[in-house]
Protein backbone atom coordinates (compact mmCIF):
# COMPACT_ATOMS: atom_id res chain seq x y z
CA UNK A 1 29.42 3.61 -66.91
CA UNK A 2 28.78 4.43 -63.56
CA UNK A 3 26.16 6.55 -63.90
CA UNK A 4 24.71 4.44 -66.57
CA UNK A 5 24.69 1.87 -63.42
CA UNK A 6 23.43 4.33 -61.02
CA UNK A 7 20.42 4.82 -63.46
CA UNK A 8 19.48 1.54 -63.46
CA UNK A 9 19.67 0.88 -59.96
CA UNK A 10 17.32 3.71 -59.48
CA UNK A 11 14.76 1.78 -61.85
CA UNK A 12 15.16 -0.90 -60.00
CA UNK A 13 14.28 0.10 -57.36
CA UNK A 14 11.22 2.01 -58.80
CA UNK A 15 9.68 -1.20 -59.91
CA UNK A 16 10.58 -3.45 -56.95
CA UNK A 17 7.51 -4.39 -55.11
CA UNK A 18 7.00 -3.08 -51.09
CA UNK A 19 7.14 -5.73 -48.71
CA UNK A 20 4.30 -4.86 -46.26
CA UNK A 21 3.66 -7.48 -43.45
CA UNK A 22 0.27 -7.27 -41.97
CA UNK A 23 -0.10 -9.00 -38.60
CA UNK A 24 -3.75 -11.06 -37.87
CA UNK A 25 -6.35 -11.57 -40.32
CA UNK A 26 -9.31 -10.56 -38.15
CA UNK A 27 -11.62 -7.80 -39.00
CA UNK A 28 -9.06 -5.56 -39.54
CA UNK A 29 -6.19 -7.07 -40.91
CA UNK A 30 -8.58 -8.86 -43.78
CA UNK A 31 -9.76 -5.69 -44.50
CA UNK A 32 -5.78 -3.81 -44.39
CA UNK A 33 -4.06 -6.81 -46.18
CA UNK A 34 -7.19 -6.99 -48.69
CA UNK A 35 -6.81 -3.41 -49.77
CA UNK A 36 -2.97 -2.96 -49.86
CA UNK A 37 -3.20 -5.95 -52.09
CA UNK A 38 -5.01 -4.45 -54.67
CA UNK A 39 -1.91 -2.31 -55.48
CA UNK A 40 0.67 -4.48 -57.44
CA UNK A 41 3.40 -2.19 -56.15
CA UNK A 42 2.87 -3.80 -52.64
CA UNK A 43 4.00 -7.24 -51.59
CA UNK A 44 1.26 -8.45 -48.97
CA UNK A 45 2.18 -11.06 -46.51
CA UNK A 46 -0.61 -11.76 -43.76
CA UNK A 47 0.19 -13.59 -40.86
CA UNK A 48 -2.06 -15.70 -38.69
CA UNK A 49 -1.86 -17.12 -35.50
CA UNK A 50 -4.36 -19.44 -35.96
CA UNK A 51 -4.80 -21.45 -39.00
CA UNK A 52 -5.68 -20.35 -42.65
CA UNK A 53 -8.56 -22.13 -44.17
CA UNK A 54 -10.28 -21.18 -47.26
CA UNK A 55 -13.75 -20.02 -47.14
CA UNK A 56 -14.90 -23.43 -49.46
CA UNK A 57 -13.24 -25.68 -46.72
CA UNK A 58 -14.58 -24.13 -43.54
CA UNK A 59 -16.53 -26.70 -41.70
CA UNK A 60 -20.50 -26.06 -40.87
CA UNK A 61 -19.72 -24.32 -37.52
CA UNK A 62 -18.23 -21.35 -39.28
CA UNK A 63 -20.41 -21.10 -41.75
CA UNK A 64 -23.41 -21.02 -39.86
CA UNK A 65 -25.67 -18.28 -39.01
CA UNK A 66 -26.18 -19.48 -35.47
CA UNK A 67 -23.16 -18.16 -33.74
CA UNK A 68 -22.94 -20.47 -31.32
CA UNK A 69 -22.65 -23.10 -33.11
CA UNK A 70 -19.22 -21.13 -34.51
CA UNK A 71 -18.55 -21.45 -30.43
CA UNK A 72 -17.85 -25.28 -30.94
CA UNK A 73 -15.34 -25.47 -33.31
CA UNK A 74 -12.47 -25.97 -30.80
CA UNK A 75 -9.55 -24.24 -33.20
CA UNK A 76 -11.17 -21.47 -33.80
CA UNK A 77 -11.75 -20.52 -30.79
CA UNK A 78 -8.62 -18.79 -28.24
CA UNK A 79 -9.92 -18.51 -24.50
CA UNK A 80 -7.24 -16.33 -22.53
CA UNK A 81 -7.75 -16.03 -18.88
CA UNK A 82 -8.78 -12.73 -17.73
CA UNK A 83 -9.53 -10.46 -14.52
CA UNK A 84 -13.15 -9.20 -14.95
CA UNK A 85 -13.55 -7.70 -11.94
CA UNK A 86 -11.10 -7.35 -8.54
CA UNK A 87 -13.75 -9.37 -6.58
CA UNK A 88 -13.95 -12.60 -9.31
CA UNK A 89 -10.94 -15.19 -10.55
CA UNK A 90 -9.40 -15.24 -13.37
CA UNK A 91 -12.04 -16.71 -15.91
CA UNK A 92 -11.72 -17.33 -20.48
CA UNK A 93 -12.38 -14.49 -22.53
CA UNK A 94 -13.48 -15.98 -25.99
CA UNK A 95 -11.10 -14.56 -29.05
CA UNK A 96 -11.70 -16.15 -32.74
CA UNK A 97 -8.49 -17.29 -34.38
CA UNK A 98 -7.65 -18.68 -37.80
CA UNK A 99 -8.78 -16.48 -40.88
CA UNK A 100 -11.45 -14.28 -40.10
CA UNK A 101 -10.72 -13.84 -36.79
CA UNK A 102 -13.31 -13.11 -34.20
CA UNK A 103 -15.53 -12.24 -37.33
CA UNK A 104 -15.90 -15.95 -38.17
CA UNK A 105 -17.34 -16.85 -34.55
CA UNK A 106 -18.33 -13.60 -33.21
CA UNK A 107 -22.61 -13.21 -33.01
CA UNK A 108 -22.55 -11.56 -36.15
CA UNK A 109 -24.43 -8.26 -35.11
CA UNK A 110 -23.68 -5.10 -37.06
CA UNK A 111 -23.85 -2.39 -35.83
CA UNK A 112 -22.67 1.19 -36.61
CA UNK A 113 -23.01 3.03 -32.89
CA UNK A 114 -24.30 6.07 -32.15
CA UNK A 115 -23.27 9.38 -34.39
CA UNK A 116 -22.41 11.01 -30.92
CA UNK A 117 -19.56 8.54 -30.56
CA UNK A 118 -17.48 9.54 -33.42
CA UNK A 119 -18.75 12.97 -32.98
CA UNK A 120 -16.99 12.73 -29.61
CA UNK A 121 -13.86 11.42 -31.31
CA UNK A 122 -12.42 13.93 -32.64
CA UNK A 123 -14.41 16.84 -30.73
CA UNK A 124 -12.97 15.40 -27.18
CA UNK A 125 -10.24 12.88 -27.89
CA UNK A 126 -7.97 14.21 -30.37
CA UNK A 127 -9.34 11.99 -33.24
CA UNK A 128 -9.35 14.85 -36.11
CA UNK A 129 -11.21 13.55 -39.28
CA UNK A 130 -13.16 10.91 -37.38
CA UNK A 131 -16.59 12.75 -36.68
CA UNK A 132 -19.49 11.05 -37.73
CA UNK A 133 -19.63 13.09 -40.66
CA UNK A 134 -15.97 11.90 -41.78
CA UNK A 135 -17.54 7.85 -41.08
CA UNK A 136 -20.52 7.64 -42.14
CA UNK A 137 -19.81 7.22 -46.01
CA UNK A 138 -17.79 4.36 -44.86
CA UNK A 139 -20.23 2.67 -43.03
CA UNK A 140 -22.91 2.70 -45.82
CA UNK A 141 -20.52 1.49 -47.90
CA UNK A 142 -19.19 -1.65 -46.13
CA UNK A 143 -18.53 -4.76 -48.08
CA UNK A 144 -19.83 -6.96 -45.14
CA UNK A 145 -23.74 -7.56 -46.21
CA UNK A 146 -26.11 -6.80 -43.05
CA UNK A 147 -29.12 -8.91 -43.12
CA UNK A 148 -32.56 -7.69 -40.88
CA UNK A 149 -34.01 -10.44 -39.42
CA UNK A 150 -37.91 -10.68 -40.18
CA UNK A 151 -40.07 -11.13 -37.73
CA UNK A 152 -41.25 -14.80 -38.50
CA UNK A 153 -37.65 -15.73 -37.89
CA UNK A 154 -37.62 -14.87 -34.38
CA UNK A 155 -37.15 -17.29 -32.05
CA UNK A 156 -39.38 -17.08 -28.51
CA UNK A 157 -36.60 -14.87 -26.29
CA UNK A 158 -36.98 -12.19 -29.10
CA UNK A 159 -40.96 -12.08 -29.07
CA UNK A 160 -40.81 -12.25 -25.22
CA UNK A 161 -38.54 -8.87 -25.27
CA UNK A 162 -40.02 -6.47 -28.26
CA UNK A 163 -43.65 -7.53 -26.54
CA UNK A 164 -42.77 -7.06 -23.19
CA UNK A 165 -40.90 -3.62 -24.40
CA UNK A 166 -43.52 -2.45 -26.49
CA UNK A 167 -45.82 -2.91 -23.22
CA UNK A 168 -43.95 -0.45 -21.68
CA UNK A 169 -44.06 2.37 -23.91
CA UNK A 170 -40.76 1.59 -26.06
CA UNK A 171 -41.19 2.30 -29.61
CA UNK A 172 -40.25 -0.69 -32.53
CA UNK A 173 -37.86 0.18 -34.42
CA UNK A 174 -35.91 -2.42 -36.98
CA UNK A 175 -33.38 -0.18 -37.87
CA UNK A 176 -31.46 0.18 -34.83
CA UNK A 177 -28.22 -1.28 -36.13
CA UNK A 178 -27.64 1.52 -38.61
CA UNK A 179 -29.92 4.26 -36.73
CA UNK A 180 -27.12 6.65 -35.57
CA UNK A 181 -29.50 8.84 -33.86
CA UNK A 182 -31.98 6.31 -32.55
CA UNK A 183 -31.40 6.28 -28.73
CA UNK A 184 -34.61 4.62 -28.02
CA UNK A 185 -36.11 1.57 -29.22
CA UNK A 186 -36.80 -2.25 -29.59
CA UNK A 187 -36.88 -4.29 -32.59
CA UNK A 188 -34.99 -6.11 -35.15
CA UNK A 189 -31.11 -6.25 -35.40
CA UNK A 190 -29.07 -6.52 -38.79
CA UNK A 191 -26.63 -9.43 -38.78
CA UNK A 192 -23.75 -10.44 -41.22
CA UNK A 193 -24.47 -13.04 -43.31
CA UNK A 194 -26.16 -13.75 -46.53
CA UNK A 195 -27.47 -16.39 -48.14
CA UNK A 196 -28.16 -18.94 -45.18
CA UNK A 197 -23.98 -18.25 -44.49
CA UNK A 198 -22.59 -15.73 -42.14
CA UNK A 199 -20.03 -13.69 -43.93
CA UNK A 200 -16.61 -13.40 -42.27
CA UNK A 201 -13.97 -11.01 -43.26
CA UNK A 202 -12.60 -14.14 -44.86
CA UNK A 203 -15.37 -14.51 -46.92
CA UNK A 204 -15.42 -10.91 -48.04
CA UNK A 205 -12.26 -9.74 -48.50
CA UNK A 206 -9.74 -12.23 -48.34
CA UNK A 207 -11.26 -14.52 -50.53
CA UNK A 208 -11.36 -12.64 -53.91
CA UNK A 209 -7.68 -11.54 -52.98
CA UNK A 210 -6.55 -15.15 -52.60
CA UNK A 211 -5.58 -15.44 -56.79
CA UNK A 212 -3.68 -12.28 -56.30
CA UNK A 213 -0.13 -13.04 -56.50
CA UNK A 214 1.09 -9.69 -54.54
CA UNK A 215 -0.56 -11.66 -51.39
CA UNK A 216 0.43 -14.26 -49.61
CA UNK A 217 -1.39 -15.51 -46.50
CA UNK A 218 0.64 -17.85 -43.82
CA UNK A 219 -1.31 -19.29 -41.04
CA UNK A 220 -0.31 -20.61 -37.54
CA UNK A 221 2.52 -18.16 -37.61
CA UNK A 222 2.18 -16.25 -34.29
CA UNK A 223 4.15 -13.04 -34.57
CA UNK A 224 6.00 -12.01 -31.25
CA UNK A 225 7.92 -8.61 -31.47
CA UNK A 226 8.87 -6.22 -34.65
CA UNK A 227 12.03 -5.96 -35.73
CA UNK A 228 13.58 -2.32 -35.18
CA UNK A 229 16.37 -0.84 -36.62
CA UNK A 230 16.43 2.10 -34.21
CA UNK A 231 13.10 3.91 -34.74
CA UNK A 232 12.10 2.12 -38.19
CA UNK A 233 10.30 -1.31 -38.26
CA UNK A 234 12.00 -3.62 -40.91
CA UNK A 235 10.48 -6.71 -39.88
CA UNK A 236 9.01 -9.21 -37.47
CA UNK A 237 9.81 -12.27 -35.17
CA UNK A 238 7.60 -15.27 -35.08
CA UNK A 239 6.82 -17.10 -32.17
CA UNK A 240 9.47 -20.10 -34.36
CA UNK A 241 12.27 -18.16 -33.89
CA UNK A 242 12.20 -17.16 -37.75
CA UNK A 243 12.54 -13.46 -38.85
CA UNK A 244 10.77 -11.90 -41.64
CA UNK A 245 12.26 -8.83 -43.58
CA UNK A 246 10.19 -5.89 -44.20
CA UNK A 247 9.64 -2.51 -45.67
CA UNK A 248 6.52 -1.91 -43.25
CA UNK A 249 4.40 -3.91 -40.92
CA UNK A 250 0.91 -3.39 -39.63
CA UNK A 251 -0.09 -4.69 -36.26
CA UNK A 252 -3.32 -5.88 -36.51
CA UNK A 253 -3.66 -8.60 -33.84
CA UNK A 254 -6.72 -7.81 -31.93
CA UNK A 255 -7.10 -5.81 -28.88
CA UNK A 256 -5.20 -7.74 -26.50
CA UNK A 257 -2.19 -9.46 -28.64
CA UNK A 258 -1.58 -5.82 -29.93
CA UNK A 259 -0.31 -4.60 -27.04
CA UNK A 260 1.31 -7.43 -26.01
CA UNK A 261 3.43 -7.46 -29.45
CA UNK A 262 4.15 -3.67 -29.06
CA UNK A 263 5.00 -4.00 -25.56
CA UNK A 264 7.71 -6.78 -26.74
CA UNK A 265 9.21 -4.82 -29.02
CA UNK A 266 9.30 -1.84 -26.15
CA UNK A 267 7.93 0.77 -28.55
CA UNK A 268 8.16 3.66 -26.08
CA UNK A 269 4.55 4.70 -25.84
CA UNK A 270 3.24 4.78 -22.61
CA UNK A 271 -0.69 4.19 -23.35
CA UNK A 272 0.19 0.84 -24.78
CA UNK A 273 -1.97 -1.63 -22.40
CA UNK A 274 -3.50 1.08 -20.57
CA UNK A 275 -7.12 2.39 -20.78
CA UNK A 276 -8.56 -0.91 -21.58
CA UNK A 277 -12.42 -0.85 -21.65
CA UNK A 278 -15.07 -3.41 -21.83
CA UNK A 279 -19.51 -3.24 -22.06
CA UNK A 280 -19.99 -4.46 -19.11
CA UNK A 281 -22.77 -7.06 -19.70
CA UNK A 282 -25.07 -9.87 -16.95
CA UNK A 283 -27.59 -12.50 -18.26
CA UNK A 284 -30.38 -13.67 -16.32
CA UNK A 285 -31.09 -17.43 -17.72
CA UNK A 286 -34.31 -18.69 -18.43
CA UNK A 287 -35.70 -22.21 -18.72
CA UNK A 288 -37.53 -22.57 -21.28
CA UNK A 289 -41.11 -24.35 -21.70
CA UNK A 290 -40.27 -25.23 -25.33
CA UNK A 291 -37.07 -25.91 -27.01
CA UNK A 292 -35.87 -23.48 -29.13
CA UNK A 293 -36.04 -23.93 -33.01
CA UNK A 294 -34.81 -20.32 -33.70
CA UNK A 295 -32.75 -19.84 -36.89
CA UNK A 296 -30.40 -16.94 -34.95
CA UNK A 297 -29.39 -17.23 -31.73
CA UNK A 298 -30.09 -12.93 -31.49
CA UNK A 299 -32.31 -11.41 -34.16
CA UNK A 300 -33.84 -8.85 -31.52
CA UNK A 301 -32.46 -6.09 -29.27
CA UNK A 302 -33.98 -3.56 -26.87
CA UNK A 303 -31.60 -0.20 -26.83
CA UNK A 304 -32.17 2.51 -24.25
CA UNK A 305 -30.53 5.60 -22.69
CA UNK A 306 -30.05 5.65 -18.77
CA UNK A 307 -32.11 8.19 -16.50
CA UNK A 308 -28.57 8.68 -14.34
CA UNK A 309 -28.11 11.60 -13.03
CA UNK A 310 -25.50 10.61 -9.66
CA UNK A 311 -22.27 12.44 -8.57
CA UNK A 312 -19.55 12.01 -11.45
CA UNK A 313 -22.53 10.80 -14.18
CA UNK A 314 -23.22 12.78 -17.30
CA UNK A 315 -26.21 14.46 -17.69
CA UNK A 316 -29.73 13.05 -18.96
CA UNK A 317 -28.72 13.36 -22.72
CA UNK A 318 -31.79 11.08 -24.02
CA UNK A 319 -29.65 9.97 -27.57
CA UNK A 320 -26.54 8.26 -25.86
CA UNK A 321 -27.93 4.28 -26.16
CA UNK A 322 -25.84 3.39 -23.07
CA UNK A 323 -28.16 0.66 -22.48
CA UNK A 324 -28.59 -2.35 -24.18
CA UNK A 325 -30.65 -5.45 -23.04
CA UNK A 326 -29.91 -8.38 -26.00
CA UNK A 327 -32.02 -12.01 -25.65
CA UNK A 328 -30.02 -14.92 -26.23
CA UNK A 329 -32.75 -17.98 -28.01
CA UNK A 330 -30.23 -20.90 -27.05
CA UNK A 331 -27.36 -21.16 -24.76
CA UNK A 332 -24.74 -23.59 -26.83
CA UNK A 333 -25.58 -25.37 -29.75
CA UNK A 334 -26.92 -28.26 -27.68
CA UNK A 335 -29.05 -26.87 -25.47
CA UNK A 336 -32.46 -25.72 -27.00
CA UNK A 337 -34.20 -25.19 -23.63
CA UNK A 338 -32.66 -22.73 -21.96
CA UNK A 339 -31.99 -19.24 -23.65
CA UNK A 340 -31.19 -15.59 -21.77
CA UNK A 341 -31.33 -11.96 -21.33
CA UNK A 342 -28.18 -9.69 -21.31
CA UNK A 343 -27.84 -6.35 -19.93
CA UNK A 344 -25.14 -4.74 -21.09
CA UNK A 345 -23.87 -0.90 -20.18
CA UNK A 346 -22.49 0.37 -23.96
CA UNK A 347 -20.97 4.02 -22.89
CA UNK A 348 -18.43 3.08 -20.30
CA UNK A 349 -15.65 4.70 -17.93
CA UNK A 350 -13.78 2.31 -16.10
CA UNK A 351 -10.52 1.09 -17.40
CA UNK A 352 -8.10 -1.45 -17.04
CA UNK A 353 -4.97 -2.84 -18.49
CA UNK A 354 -2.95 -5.50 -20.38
CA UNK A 355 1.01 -5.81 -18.65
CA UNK A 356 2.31 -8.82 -20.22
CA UNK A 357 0.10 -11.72 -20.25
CA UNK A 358 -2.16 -9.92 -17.32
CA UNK A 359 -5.54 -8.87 -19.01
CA UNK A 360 -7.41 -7.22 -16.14
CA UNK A 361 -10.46 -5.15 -17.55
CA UNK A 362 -11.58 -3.65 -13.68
CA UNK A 363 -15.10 -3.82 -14.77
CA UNK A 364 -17.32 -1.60 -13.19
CA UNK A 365 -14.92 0.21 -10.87
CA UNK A 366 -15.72 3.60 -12.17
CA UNK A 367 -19.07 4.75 -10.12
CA UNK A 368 -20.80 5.86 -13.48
CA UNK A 369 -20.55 2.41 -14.82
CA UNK A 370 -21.60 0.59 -11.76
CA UNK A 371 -24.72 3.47 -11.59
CA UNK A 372 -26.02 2.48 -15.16
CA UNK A 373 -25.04 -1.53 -14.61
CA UNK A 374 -27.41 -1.34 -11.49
CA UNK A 375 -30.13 0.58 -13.56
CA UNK A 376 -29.75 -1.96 -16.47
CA UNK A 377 -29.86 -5.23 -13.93
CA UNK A 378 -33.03 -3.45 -12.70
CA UNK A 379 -34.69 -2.77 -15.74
CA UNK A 380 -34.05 -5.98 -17.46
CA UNK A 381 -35.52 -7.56 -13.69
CA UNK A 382 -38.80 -5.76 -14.51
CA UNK A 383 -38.99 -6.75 -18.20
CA UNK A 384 -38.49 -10.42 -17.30
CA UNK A 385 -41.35 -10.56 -15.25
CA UNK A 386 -43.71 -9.21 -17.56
CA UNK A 387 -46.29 -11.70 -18.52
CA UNK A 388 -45.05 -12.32 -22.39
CA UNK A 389 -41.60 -14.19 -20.61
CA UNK A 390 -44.24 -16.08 -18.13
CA UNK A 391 -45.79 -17.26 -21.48
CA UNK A 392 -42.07 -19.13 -22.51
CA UNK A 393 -40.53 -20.00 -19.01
CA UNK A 394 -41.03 -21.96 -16.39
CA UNK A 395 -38.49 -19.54 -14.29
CA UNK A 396 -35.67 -17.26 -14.61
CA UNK A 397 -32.35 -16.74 -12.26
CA UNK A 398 -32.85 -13.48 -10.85
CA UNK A 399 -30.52 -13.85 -7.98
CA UNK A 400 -29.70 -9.70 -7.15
CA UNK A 401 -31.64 -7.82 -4.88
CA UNK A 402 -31.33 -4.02 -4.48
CA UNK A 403 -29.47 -4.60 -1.12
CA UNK A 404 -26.91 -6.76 -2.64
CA UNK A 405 -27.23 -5.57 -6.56
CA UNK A 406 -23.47 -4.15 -6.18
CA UNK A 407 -21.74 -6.83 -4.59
CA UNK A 408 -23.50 -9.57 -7.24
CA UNK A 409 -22.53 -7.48 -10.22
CA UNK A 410 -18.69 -6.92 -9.12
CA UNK A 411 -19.19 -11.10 -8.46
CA UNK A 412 -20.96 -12.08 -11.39
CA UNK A 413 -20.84 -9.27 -13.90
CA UNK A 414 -19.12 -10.22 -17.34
CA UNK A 415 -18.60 -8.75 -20.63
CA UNK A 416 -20.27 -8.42 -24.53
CA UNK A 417 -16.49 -9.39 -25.35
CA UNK A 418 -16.14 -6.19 -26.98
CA UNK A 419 -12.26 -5.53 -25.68
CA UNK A 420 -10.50 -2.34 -27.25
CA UNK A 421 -8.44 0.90 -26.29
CA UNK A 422 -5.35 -0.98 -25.25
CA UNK A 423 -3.11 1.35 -27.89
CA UNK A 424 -5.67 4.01 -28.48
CA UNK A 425 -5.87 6.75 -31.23
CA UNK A 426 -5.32 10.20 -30.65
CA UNK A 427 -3.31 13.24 -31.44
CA UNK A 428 0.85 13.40 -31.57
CA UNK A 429 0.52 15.97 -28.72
CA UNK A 430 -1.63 13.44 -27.00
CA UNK A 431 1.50 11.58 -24.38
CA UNK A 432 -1.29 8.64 -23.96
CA UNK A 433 -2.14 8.28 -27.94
CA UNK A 434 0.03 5.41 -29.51
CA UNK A 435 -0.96 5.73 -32.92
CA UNK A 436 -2.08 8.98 -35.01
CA UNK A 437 -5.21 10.18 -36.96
CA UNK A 438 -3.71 7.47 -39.71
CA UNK A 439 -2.97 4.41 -37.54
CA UNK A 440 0.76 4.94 -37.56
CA UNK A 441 2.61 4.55 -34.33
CA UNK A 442 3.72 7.73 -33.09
CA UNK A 443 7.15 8.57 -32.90
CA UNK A 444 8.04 5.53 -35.17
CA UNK A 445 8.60 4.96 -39.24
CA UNK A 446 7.29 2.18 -40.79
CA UNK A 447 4.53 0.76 -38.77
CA UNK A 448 0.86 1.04 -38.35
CA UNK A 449 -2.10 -0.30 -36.06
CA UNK A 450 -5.22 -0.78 -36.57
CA UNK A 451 -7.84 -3.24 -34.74
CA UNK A 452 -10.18 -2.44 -31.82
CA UNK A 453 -7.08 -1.56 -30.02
CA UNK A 454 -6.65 1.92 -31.41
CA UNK A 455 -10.29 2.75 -30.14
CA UNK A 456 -10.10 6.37 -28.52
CA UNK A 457 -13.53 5.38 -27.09
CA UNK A 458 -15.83 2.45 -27.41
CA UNK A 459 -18.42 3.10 -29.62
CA UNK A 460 -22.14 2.48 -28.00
CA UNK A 461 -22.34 -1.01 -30.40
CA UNK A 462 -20.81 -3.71 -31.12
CA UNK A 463 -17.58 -3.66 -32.19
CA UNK A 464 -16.85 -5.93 -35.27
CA UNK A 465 -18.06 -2.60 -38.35
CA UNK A 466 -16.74 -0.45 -36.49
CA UNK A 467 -13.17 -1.95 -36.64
CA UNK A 468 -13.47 -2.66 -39.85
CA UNK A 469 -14.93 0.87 -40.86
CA UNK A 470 -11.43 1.75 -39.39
CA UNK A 471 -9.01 -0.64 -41.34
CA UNK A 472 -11.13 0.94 -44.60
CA UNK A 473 -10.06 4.68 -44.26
CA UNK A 474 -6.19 3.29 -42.34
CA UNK A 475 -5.89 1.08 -45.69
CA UNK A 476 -5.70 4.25 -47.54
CA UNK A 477 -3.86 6.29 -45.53
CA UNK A 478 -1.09 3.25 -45.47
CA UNK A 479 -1.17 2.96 -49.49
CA UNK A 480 -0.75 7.15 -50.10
CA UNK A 481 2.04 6.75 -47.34
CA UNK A 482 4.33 3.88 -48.64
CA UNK A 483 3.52 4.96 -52.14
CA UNK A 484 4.62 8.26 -51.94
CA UNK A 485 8.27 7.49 -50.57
């Protein structure tokens, strides 16, 4: 009889479903919760901070292709106060919450980066099986639809930059969003949405998982710490006071609230918080002499490599797209007469660091960055006063000279809001890695990361494929993991 018993319990426990709890339902844990779903051997719960709405019940904000009008919808947007540079105040930094995440307000560029990035990955930073070769089948396979904007549905900002460009000897290009090699050009970017909609990660993947009944989604259930039993994660704590068992958790709450939840549960990993990056990013505004009826907010982008060459700055490699300048057709979403021009630096050195609730990003305080932010500011000085942005405004703020361009930037310089490296990826030798090659926290059983936070480097793009390019190849390592135990 007993071992008749025995024998059953050992079915039992062959057929009883995994509990995995996925933390945030941004572009990552979507993607994670999504995937591990589609296994009926795994119980999916997704918690999120912010609420859960259904793609059919998201109001026009969300749904719109002009991100900023995403910007207004009050609770969907977190603004946490942050330390940009050591000479400014503590000022918002813009997060999405709710379903979707910062994919549902974000300004819906996609972008892939430059092959040199993941390249540099695992040939520099530990990362083995994350060269561009190992990504790249991925990224052309990505759920999330990428739309090219057509020419006839630029707005004025983006003729004023690809003319002005093209002027100076920069070649068009509309393929610069999935042009890995393409260091140099100007011309249309790709941008995610379809159909007159932008398409979150809710959209994509959590909606046709929503029937499933292995997945349950919670919203406005903030997760604070993980539950350890010595080295093994068996569940979370909510921000309620309530505890939820588990059999595995995955942390994927963005790349600040990551390390804040790991530091609460006092994983003992000392790069958690540490090496925080940024693209450093000003806009020069312009007042425009007719009011914007653009359809996107951004359909155009100028991408560049910087001439550099100063003590500490790599060498004149002409395919590293470390320079972005980005026009902006309309400020908010009611304001059609002014628009703006972004610099942005995209390969970037200086770190910072979450402790706590202290987010302090120390733009700009590595020399490199500050070398290629000046040369950016300058550049994107001498397209604006080319003759096709005289031909759309009546004047733009160009406040920094070159005797004061350092001092403005550490006072006014800001960011593309493209936060990651706070828990970063990297081998189990590695004493600043917190996670391996797979996403799993090193040193610990039973739970994973995986947002922008696990980011050995910032790619030279924006952020929002890239992550979820990532949560893609972790969701499988995850599933061949639990499934194998």
């Amino acid at each position: 009889m007993n071992i008749r018993m025995a024998l059953l319990g050992q079915d039992k426990r062959k057929t009883q479903q995994r509990r995995v709890v996925v933390v945030g339902a941004g572009s990552a844990g979507a993607v994670i919760a999504s995937r591990l779903s589609q296994n009926k051997d795994l119980d999916v719960l997704l918690l999120e901070s912010g609420p859960d709405v259904a793609a059919a019940f998201e109001v026009d904000g969300i749904g719109s292709t002009n991100f900023v009008d995403a910007l207004e919808v009050a609770n969907r947007n977190l603004r946490i106060p942050v330390r940009r540079t050591a000479s400014q105040d503590l000022s918002d930094y813009v997060r999405g919450t709710g379903t979707g995440g910062s994919s549902s307000v974000n300004a819906m560029v996609g972008m892939w980066g430059m092959a040199s990035d993941y390249d540099r990955w695992e040939r520099d930073l530990g990362c083995d099986g994350w060269s561009w070769r190992d990504v790249a089948p991925v990224f052309a396979n990505l759920s999330i639809p990428l739309r090219t904007t057509l020419p006839s549905e630029w707005g004025n900002v983006d003729r004023a930059l690809v003319e002005a460009a093209t002027d100076l000897g920069f070649e068009r290009r509309d393929d610069l969003s999935t042009a890995p090699l393409a260091g140099r050009g100007v011309g249309a970017v790709s941008l995610t949405c379809v159909d007159g909609r932008r398409a979150s990660v809710n959209d994509v993947y959590l909606e046709p998982a929503r029937s499933r009944t292995n997945l349950k989604i919670r919203g406005n259930s903030a997760v604070v710490r993980l539950n350890l039993h010595g080295n093994v994660a068996v569940g979370v704590h909510l921000a309620d006071g309530s505890d939820i068992d588990a059999d595995a958790v995955v942390v994927c709450a963005g790349a600040i609230a990551t390390p804040q939840i790991l530091l609460h549960t006092k994983i003992q990993r000392s790069g958690i918080g540490q090496g925080v990056k940024d693209h450093p990013a000003v806009a020069f505004t312009l007042a425009l002499k007719e009011p914007s009826e653009a359809q996107f907010a951004i359909s155009a982008l100028l991408r560049t490599s910087s001439t550099s060459t100063g003590k500490n700055h790599e060498s004149s490699q002409t395919d590293k797209g470390d320079i972005h300048l980005l026009p902006l057709n309309h400020t908010t979403a009611n304001d059609n007469m002014h628009g703006a021009m972004f610099a942005a630096v995209m390969r970037v050195h200086s770190t910072g660091s979450i402790t706590g609730a202290n987010v302090d990003l120390n733009l700009l305080s590595d020399e490199r960055d500050m070398c290629v932010m000046t040369e950016a500011t300058s550049m994107l000085a001498t397209m604006v006063e080319r003759g096709s942005f005289d031909a759309i405004a009546n004047s733009v703020s160009i406040e920094p000279t070159s005797e004061n361009m350092q001092e403005w930037l550490l006072n006014n310089v800001g960011s593309y809001s493209h936060i990651g490296c706070s828990s970063k990826m990297g081998a189990v030798t590695d004493d600043d890695a917190v996670v391996d090659t797979s996403g799993k926290v090193i040193g610990y059983s039973g739970v994973w990361v995986c947002d922008a936070s696990i980011f050995p480097d910032l790619p030279t793009s924006n952020t929002h494929l890239p992550v979820v390019m990532m949560a893609e190849r972790i969701s499988q390592r995850i599933s061949e993991s639990l499934l194998s135990n």
